[in-house]
Structure formats: C-alpha cells, structure tokens
Protein backbone atom coordinates (compact mmCIF):
# COMPACT_ATOMS: atom_id res chain seq x y z
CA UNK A 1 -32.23 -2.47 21.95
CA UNK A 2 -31.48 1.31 22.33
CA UNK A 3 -32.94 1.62 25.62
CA UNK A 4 -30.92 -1.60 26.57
CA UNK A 5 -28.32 -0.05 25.73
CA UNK A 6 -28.92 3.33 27.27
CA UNK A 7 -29.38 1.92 30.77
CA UNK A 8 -25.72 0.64 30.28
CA UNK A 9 -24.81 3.98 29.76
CA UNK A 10 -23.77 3.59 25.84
CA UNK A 11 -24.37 6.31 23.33
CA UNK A 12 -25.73 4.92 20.04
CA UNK A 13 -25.02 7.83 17.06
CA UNK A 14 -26.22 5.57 14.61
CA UNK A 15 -29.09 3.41 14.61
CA UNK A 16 -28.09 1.37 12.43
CA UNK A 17 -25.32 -0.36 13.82
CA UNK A 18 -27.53 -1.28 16.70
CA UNK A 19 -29.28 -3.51 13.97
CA UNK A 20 -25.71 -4.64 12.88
CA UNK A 21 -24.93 -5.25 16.20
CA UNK A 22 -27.50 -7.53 17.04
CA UNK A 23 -26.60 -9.56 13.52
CA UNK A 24 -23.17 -10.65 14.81
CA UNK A 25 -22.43 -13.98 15.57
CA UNK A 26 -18.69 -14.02 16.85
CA UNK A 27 -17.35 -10.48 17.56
CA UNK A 28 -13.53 -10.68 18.14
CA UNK A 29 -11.60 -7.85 20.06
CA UNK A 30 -8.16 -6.56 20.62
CA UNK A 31 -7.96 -6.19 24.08
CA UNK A 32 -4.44 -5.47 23.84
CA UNK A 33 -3.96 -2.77 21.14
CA UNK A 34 -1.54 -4.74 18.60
CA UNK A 35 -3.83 -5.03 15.63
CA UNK A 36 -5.39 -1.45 16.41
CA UNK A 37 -2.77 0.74 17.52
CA UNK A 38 -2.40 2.14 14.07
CA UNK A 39 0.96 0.57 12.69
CA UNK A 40 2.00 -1.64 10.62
CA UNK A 41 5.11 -3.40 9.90
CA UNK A 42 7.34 -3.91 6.74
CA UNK A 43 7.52 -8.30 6.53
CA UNK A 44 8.17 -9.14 2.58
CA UNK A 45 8.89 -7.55 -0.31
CA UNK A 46 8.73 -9.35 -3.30
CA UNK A 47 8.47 -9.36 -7.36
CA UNK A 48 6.15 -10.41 -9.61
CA UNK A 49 7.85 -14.18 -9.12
CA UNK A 50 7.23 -14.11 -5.44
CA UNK A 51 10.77 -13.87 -4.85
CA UNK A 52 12.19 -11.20 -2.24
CA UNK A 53 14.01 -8.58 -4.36
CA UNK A 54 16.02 -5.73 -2.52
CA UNK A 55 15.33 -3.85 -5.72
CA UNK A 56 11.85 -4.04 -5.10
CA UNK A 57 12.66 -2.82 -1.45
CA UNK A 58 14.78 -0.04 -2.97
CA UNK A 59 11.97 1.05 -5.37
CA UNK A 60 9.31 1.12 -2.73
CA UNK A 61 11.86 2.74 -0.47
CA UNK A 62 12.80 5.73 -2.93
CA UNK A 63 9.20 6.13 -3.97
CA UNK A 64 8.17 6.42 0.19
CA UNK A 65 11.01 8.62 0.62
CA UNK A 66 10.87 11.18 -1.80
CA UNK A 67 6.91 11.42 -2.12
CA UNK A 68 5.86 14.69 -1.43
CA UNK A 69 2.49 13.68 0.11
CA UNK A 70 1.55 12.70 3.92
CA UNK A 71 3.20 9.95 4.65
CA UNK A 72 0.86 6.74 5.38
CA UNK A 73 0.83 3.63 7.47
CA UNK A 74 2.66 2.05 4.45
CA UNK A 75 4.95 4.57 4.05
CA UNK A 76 5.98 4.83 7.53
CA UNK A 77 6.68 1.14 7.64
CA UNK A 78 8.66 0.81 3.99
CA UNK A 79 10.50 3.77 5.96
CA UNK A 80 11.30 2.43 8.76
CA UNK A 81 12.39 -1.00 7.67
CA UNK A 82 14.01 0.66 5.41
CA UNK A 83 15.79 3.04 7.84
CA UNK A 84 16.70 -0.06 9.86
CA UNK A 85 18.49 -1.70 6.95
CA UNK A 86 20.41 0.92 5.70
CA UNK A 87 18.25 0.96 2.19
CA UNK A 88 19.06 5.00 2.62
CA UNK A 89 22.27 4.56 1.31
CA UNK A 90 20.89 2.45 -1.78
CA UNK A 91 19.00 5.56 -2.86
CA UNK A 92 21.82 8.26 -2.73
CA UNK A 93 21.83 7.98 -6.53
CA UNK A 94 18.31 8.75 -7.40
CA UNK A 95 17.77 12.59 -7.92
CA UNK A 96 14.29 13.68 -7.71
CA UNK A 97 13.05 15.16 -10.96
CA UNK A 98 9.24 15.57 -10.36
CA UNK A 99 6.04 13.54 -8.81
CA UNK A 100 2.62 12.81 -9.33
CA UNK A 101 0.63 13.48 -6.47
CA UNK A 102 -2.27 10.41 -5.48
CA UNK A 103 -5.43 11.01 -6.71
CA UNK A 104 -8.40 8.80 -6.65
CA UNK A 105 -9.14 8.52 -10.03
CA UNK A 106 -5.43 7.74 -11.18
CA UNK A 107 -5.30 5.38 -8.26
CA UNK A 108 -1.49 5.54 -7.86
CA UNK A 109 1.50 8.40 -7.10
CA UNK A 110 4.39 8.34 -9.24
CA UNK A 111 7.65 9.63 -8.49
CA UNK A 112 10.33 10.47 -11.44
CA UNK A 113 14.36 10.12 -10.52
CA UNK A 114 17.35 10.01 -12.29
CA UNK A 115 20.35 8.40 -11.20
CA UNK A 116 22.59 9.10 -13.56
CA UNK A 117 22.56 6.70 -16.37
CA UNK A 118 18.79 6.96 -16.74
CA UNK A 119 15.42 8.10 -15.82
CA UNK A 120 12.95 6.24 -14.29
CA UNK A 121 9.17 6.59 -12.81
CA UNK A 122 8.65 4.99 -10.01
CA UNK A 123 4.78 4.11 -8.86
CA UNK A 124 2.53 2.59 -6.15
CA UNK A 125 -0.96 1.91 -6.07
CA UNK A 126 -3.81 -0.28 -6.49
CA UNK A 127 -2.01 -3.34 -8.15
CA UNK A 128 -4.47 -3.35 -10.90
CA UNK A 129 -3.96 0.02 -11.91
CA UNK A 130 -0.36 -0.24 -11.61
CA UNK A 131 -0.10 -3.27 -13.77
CA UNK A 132 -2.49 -2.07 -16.65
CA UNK A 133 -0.51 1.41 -16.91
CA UNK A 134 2.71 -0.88 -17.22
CA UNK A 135 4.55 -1.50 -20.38
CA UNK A 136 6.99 -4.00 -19.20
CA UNK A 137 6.79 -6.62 -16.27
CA UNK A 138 10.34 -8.35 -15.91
CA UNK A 139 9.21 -12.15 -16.82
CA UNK A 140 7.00 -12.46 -20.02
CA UNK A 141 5.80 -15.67 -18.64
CA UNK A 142 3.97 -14.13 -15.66
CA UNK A 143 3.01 -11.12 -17.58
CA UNK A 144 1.24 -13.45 -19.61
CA UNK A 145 -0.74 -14.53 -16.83
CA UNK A 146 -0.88 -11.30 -15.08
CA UNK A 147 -2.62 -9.93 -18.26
CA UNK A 148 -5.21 -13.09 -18.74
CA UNK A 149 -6.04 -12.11 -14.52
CA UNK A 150 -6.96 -8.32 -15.96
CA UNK A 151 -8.93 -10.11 -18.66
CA UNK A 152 -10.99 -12.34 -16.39
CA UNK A 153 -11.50 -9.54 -14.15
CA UNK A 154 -12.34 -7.40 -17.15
CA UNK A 155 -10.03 -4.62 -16.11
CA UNK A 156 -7.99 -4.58 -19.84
C-alpha cells in the first residue's frame, strides 16, 4: 500500500493510518470548506428544560467575555452571536471579581462577578463536571433526573 501510494506522490508519516485507510468503507469529504474551515456558529441556547433562556445566553456570554484565557471556537461564536444581539449591553452590570483558569483535571473555568446585589460564579465545562460541582439546578424535577443520569453513569 505504501509504495501505491508513493507512486501517487503521497507522503505517508504514519504507517498506521495506511492500515486505517484501507479499513474504510465510506469516506465522506468537505470539498467545500464549511464543516472544516474552523468555525462554528452560536444556534440554541437553552436550560436544563430545553427551553431557550436569554439568561442562559447572558451567562455563557459574560463567562466568554470576561475569561482571561485564549478564546476558543466556542467562545468566539457565544461572542459573536452575542455581539450581534446586543447581549454586551446585558452584561454592563457584572464586575469581574476573579477567575479560575481551565485545567484538565477540574474540567471547567469559572468566572466570579458581582453585579451589585450579589455575587455569582459563573462556569463552563464538561456538563458532567459542571452538574456534579452544582448545588442548585433551577427545576427539582429535572435535577432529580439529572442526578439518577450521574448515578447510572456512575459519575456521583
């Protein structure tokens, strides 16, 4: 297969993936760059119902905004939707008291504001993580079955 390949003028770093290669049965491409030109777009943001919630958006927003940290493909497009839909001026409120930074074993960044009346931490991550290190969910009824999920999954 290498030397196949090598007549077609195709350098193989990996020898592996000449075995992988020859495993596929459908290989699909983008010929036109949409799905790999490295952005992503903001469609639905919703709670823990499923409904869309702008305070969701605003959370996600703030939390983008004021993170510290390079921003990601998810940041940029909370951002930018955001931008677009003057979320911004939502957000004036919230100053920034401190952050903590991603890391891979937390699994999550937090972000701590004050608005005024209170203080609150704001954080993203791996939804699992997120919802164990959570003391209140807004609906008890899909807490409940939030936390039986964790329990199947033996995360809690």
């Amino acid at each position: 297969g290498a030397k196949k390949l090598s007549r077609k003028k195709t350098l193989v770093k990996n020898l592996n993936s000449i075995q992988n290669l020859g495993a596929i049965d459908i290989l699909c491409t983008d010929k036109t760059g949409t799905l790999t030109q490295d952005e992503i777009t903001l469609q639905k943001y919703i709670d823990v119902n499923g409904e869309e919630s702008m305070e969701v958006l605003k959370y996600a927003y703030a939390n983008s905004f004021y993170g510290t940290g390079i921003k990601n493909l998810v940041d940029r497009a909370i951002m930018d939707y955001g931008a677009k839909h003057k979320i911004d001026s939502k957000i004036k409120c919230y100053k920034k008291i401190d952050e903590i930074p991603f890391d891979y074993n937390r699994r999550m960044m937090s972000i701590v504001v004050d608005n005024g009346k209170c203080v609150k931490m704001i954080s993203k991550g791996a939804m699992e993580v997120v919802l164990k290190n959570s003391k209140y969910i807004r609906r008890l009824i899909v807490m409940e079955l939030i936390l039986n999920i964790l329990r199947i999954l033996k995360l809690i």
